[in-house]
C-alpha atoms as a PDB file:
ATOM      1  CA  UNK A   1      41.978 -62.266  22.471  1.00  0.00           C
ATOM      2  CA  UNK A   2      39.571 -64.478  20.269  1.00  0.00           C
ATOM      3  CA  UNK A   3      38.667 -68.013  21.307  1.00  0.00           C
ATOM      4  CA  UNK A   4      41.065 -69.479  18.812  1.00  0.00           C
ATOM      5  CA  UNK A   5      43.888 -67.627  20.640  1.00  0.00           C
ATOM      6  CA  UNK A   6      44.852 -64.508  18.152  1.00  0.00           C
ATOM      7  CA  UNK A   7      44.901 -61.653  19.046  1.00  0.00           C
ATOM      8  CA  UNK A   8      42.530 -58.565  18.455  1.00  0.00           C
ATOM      9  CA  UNK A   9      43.346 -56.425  15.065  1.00  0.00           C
ATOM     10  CA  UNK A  10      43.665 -53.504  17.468  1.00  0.00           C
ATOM     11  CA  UNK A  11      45.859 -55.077  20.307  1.00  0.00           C
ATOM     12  CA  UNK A  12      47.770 -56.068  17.103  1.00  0.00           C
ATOM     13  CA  UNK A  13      48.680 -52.967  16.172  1.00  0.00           C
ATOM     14  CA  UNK A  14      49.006 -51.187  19.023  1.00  0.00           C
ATOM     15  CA  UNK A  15      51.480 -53.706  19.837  1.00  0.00           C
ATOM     16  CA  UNK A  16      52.808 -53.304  16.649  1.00  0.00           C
ATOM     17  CA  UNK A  17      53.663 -49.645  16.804  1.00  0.00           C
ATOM     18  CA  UNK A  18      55.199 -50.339  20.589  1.00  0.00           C
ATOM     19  CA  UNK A  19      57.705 -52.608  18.839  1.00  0.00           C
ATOM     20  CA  UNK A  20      58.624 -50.704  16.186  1.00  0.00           C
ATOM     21  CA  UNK A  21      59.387 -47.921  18.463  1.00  0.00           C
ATOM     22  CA  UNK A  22      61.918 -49.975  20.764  1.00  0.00           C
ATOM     23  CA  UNK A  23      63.555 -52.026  17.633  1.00  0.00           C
ATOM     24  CA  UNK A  24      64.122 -48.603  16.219  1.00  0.00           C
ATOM     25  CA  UNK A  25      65.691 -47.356  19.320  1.00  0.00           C
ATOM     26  CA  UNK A  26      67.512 -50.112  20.168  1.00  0.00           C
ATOM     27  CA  UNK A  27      69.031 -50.038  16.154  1.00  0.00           C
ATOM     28  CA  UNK A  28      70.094 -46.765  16.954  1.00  0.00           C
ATOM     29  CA  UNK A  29      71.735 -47.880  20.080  1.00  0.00           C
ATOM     30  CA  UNK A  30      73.578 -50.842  18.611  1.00  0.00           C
ATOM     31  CA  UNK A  31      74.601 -48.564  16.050  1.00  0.00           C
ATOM     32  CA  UNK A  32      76.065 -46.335  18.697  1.00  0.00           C
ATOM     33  CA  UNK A  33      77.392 -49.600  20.618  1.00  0.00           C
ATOM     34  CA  UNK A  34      75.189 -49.046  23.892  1.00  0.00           C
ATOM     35  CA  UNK A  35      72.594 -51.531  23.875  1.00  0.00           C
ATOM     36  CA  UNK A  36      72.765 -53.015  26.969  1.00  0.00           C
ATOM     37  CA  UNK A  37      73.141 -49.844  28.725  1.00  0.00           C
ATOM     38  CA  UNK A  38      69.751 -48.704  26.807  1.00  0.00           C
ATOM     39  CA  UNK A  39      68.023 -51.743  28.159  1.00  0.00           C
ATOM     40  CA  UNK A  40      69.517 -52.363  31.494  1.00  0.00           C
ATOM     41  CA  UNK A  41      70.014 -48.799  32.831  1.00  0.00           C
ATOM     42  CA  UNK A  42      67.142 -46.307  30.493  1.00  0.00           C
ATOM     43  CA  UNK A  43      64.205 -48.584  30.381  1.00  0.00           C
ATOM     44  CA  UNK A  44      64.827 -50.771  33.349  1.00  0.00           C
ATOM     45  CA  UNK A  45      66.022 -48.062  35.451  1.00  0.00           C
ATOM     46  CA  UNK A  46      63.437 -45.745  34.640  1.00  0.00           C
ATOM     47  CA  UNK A  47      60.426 -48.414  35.340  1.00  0.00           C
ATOM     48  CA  UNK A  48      62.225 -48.772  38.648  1.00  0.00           C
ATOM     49  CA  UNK A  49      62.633 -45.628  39.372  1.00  0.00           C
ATOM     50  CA  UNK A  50      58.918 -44.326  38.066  1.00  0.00           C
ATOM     51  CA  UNK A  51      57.050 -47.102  39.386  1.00  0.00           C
ATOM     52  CA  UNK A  52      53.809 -44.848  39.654  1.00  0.00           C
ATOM     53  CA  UNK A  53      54.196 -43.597  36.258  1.00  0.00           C
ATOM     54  CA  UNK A  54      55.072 -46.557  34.201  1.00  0.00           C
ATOM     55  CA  UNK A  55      52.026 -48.441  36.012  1.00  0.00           C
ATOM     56  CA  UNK A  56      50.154 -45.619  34.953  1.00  0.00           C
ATOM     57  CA  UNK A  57      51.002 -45.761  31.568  1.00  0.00           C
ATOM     58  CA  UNK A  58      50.702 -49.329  31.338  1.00  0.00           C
ATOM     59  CA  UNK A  59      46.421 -49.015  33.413  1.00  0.00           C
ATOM     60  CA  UNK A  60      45.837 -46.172  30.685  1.00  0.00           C
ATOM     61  CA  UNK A  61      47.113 -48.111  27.757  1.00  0.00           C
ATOM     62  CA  UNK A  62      45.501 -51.103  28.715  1.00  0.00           C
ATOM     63  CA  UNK A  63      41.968 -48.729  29.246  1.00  0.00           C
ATOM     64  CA  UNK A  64      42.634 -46.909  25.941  1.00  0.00           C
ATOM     65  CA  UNK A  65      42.347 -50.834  23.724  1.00  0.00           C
ATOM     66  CA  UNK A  66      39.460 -51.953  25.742  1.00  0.00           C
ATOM     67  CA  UNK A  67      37.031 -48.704  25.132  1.00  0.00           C
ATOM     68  CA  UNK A  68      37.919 -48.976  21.204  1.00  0.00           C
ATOM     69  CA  UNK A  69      37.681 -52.727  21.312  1.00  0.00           C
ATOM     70  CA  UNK A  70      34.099 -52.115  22.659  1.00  0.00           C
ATOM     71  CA  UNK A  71      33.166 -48.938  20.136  1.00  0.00           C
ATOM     72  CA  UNK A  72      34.727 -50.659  17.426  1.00  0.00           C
ATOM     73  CA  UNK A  73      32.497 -53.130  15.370  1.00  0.00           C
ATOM     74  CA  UNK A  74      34.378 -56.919  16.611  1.00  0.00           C
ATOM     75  CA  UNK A  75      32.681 -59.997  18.146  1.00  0.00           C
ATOM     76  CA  UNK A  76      30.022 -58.530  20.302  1.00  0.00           C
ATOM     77  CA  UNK A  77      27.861 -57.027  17.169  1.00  0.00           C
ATOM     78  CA  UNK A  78      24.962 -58.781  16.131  1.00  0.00           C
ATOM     79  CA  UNK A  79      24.038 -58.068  12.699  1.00  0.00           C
ATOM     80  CA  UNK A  80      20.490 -58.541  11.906  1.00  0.00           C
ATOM     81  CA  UNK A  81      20.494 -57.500   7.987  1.00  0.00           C
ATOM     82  CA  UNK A  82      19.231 -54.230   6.725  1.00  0.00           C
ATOM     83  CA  UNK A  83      15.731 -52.879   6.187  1.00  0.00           C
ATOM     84  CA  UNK A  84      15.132 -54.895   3.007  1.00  0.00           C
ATOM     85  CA  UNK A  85      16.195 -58.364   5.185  1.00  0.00           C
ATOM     86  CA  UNK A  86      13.272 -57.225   7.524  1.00  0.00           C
ATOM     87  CA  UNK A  87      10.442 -56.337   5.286  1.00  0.00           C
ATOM     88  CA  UNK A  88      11.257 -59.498   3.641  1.00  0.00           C
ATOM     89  CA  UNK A  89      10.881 -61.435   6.810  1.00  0.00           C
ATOM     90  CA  UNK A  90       7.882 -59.933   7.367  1.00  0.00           C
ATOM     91  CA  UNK A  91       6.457 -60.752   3.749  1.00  0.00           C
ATOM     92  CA  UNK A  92       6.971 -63.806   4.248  1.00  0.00           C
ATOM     93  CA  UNK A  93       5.223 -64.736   7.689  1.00  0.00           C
ATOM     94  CA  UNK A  94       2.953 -66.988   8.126  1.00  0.00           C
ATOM     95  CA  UNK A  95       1.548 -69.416  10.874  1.00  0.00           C
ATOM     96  CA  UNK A  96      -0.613 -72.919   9.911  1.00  0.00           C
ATOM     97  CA  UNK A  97      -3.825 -73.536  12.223  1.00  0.00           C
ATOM     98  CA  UNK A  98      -1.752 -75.976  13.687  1.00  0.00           C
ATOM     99  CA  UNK A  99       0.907 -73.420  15.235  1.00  0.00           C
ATOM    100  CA  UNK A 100      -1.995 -71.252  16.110  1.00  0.00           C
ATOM    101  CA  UNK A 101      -3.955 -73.530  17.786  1.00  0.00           C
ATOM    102  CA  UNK A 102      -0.976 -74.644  20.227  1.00  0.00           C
ATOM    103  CA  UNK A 103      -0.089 -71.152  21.232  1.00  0.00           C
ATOM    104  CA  UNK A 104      -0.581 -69.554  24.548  1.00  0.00           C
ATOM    105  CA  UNK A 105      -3.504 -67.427  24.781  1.00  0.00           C
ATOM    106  CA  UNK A 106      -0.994 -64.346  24.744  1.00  0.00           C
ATOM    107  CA  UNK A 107       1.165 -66.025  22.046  1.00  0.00           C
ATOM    108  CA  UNK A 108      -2.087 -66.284  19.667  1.00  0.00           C
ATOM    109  CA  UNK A 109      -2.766 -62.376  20.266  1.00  0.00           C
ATOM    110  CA  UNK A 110       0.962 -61.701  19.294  1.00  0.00           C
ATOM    111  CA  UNK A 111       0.135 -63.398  16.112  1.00  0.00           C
ATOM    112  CA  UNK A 112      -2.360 -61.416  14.859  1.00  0.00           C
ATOM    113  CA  UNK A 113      -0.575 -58.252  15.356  1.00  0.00           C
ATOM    114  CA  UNK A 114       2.511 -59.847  13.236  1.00  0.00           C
ATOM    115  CA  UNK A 115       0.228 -60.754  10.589  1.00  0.00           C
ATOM    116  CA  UNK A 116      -1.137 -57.276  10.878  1.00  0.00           C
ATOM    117  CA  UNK A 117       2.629 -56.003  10.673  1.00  0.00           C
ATOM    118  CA  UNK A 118       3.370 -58.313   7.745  1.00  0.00           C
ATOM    119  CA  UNK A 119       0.323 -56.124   6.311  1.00  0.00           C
ATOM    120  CA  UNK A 120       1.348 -52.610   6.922  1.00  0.00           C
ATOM    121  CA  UNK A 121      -0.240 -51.691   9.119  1.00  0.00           C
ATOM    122  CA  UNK A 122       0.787 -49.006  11.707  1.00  0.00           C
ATOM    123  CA  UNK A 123       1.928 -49.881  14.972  1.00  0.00           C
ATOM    124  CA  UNK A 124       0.047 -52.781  15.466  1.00  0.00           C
ATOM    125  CA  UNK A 125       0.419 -54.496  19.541  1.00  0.00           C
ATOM    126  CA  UNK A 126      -0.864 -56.744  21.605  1.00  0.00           C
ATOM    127  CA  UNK A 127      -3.167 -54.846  24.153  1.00  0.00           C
ATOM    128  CA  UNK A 128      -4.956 -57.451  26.273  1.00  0.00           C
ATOM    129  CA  UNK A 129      -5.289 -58.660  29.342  1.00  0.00           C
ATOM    130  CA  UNK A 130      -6.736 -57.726  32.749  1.00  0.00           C
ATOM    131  CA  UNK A 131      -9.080 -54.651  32.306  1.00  0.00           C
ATOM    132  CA  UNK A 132      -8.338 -54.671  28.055  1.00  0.00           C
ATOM    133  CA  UNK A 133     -12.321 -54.384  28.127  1.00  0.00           C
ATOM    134  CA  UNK A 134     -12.096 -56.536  24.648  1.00  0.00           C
ATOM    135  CA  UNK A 135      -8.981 -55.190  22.717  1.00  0.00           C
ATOM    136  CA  UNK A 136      -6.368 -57.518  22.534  1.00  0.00           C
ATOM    137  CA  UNK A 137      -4.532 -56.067  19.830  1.00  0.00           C
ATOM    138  CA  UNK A 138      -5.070 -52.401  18.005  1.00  0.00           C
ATOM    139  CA  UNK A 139      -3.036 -51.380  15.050  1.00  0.00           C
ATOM    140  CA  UNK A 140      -3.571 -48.182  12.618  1.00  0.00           C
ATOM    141  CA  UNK A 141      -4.034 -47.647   9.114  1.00  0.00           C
ATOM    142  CA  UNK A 142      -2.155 -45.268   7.063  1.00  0.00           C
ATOM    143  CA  UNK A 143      -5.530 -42.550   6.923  1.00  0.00           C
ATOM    144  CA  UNK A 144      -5.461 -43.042  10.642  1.00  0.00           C
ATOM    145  CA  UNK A 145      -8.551 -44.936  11.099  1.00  0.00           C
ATOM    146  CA  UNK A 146      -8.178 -47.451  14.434  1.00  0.00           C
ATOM    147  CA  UNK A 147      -8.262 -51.122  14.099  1.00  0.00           C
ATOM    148  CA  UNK A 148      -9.225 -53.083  17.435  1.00  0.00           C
ATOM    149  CA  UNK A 149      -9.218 -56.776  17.473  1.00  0.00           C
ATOM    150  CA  UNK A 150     -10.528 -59.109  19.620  1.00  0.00           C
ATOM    151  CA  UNK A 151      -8.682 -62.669  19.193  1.00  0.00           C
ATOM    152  CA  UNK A 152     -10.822 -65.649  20.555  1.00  0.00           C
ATOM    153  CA  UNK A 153      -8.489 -69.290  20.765  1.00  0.00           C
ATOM    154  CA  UNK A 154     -11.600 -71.500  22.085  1.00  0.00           C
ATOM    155  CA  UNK A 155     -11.889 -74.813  20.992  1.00  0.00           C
ATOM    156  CA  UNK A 156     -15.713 -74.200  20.516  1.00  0.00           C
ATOM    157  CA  UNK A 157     -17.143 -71.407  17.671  1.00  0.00           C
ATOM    158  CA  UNK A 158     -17.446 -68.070  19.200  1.00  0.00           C
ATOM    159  CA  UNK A 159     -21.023 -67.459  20.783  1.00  0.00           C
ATOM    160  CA  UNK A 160     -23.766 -64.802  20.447  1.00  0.00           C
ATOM    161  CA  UNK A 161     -22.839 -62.744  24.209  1.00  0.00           C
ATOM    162  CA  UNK A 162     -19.162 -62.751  23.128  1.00  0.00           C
ATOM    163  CA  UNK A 163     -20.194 -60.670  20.004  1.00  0.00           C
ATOM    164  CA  UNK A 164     -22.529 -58.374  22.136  1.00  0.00           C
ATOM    165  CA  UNK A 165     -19.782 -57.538  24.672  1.00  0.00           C
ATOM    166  CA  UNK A 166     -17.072 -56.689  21.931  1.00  0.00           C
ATOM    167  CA  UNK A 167     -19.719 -54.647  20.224  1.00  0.00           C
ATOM    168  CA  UNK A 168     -20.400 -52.787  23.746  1.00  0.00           C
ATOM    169  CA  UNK A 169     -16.544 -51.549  23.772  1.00  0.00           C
ATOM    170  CA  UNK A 170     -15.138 -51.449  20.608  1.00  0.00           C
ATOM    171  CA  UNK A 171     -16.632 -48.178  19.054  1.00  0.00           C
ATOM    172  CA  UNK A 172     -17.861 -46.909  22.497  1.00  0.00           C
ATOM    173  CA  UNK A 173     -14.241 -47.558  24.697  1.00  0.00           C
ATOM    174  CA  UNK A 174     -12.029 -48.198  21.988  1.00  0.00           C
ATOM    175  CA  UNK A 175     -12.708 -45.940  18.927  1.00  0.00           C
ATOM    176  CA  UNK A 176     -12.676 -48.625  16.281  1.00  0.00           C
ATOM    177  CA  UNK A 177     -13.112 -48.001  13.042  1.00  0.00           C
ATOM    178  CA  UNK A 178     -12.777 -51.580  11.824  1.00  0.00           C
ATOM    179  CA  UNK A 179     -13.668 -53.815  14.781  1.00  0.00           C
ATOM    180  CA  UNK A 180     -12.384 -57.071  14.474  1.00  0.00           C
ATOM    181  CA  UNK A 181     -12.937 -60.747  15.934  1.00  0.00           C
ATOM    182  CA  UNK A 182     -10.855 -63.412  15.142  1.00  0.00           C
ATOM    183  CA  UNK A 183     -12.291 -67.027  15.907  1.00  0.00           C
ATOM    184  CA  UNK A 184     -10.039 -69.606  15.545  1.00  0.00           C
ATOM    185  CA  UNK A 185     -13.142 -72.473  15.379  1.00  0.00           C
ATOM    186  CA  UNK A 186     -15.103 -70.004  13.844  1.00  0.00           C
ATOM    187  CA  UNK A 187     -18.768 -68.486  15.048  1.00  0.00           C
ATOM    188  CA  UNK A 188     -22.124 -69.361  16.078  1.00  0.00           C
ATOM    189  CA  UNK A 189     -24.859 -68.781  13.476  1.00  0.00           C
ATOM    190  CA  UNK A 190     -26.358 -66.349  15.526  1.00  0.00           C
ATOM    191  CA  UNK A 191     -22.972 -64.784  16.498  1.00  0.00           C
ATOM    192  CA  UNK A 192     -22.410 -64.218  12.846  1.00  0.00           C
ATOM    193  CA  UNK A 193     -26.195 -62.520  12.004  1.00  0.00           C
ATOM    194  CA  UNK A 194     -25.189 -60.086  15.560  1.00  0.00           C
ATOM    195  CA  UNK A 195     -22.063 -59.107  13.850  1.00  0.00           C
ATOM    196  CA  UNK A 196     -23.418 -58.491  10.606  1.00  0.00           C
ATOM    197  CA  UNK A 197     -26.149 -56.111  12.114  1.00  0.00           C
ATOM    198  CA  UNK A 198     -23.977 -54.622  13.983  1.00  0.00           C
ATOM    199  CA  UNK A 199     -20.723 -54.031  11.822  1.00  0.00           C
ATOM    200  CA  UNK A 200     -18.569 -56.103  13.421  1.00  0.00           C
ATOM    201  CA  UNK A 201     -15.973 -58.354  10.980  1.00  0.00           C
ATOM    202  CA  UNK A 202     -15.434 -61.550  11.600  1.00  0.00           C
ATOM    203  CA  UNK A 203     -12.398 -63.881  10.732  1.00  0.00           C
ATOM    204  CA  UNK A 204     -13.251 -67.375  11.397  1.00  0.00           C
ATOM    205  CA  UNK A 205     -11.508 -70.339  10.808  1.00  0.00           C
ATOM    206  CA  UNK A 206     -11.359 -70.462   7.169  1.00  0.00           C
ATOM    207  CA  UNK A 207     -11.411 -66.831   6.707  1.00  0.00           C
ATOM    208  CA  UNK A 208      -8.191 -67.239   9.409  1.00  0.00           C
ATOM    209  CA  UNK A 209      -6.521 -69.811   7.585  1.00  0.00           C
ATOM    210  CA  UNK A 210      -6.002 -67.533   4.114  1.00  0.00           C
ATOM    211  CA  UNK A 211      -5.043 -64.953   6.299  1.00  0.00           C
ATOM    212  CA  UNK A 212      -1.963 -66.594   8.267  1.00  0.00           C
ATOM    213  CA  UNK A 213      -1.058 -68.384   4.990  1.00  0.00           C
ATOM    214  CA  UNK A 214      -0.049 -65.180   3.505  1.00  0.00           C
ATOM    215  CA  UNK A 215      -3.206 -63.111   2.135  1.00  0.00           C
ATOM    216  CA  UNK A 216      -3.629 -59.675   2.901  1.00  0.00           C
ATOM    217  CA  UNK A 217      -6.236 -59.102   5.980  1.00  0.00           C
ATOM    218  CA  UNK A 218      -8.129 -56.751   3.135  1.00  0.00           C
ATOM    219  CA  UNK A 219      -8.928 -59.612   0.437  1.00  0.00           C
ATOM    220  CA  UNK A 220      -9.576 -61.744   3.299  1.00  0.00           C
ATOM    221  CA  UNK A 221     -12.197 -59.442   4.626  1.00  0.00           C
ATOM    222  CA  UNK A 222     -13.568 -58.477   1.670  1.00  0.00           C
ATOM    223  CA  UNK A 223     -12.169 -54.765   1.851  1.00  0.00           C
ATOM    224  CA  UNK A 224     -11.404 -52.767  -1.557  1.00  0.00           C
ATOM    225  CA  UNK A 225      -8.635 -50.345  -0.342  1.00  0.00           C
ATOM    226  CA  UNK A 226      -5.173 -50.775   0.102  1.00  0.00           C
ATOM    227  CA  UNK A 227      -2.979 -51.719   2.741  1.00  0.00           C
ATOM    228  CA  UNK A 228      -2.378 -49.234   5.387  1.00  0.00           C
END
């Protein structure tokens, strides 16, 4: 039964067919003037007398609407849209500096894999934590090559020895092949020359900014290929 007190479609019907069977008998019986002793003697006095089986019949028929209520589509089915609804939620994500900033350390990870998500990337997922030795998120791109980010939320540009150990584990540990840091107050001047010598791309806060607003990680970076 709904909330608003009808009944299921199913229960409906089933119900349905149970009284068309008895009106059709019981026409049949009026027609052969023995109505009452249909009703007071065949179905009463067979429940009676078949206790067991008419509460059998009754458990099974009861069993029989509740499995098809479940398998059947009803109230219990969420529908989340089709394909196109999701790749169109995904085009469309994007975070201000604002809703980044205020975000758990874990929460500001998460976002950079959904932007890399909303990019096409492949399997892109928040990695770090204890023992991450500097991923925090890795995604793929469609020729395979490994992307490992490092996502830094300090309220203070990201320094010099925070480049050095990223660059000590993102090739070596990791496997990057794009090796990523994303400051979200930007770098240190010398953090920025260590990167450069080093091949390490940076994202910092302006560079961030275009990116969570809806840019594709590639023109942000400076990359000529295409997405994934």
């Amino acid at each position: 039964m709904y909330d608003d007190g009808s009944l299921d479609p199913l229960v409906k019907f089933v119900l349905g067919v149970i009284a068309v069977v008895v009106a059709a008998k019981m026409l049949w019986r009026w027609l052969t003037q023995d109505v009452a002793q249909w009703v007071t003697a065949d179905v009463w006095g067979w429940i009676t007398g078949h206790l067991w089986w008419s509460s059998l019949i009754t458990a099974t028929l009861l069993l029989f609407v509740l499995a098809a209520r479940r398998s059947a589509p009803g109230d219990f089915e969420v529908y989340y849209g089709g394909d196109d609804d999701v790749e169109d939620e995904e085009a469309a994500l994007t975070y201000s500096l604002g809703q980044l900033a205020a975000m758990s350390p874990a929460g500001f990870e998460q976002a950079c894999a959904d932007l890399l998500a909303r990019d096409g990337f492949i399997r892109p997922r928040r990695v770090g934590g204890a023992g991450d030795l500097g991923a925090d998120v890795i995604a793929w791109t469609g020729t395979g090559d490994k992307i490992v980010v490092q996502c830094k939320q300090h309220s203070r540009p990201v320094g010099s020895k925070e480049a050095q150990t990223f660059n000590g584990t993102a090739r070596p540990e990791h496997g990057a092949s794009l090796a990523l840091m994303v400051g979200l107050n930007g770098f240190t001047k010398t953090a920025t020359e260590f990167a450069a010598r080093h091949d390490i791309t940076l994202i910092d806060r302006a560079a961030l900014e275009s990116w969570a607003q809806g840019e594709h990680l590639y023109a942000v970076i400076g990359e000529d290929r295409s997405a994934a």
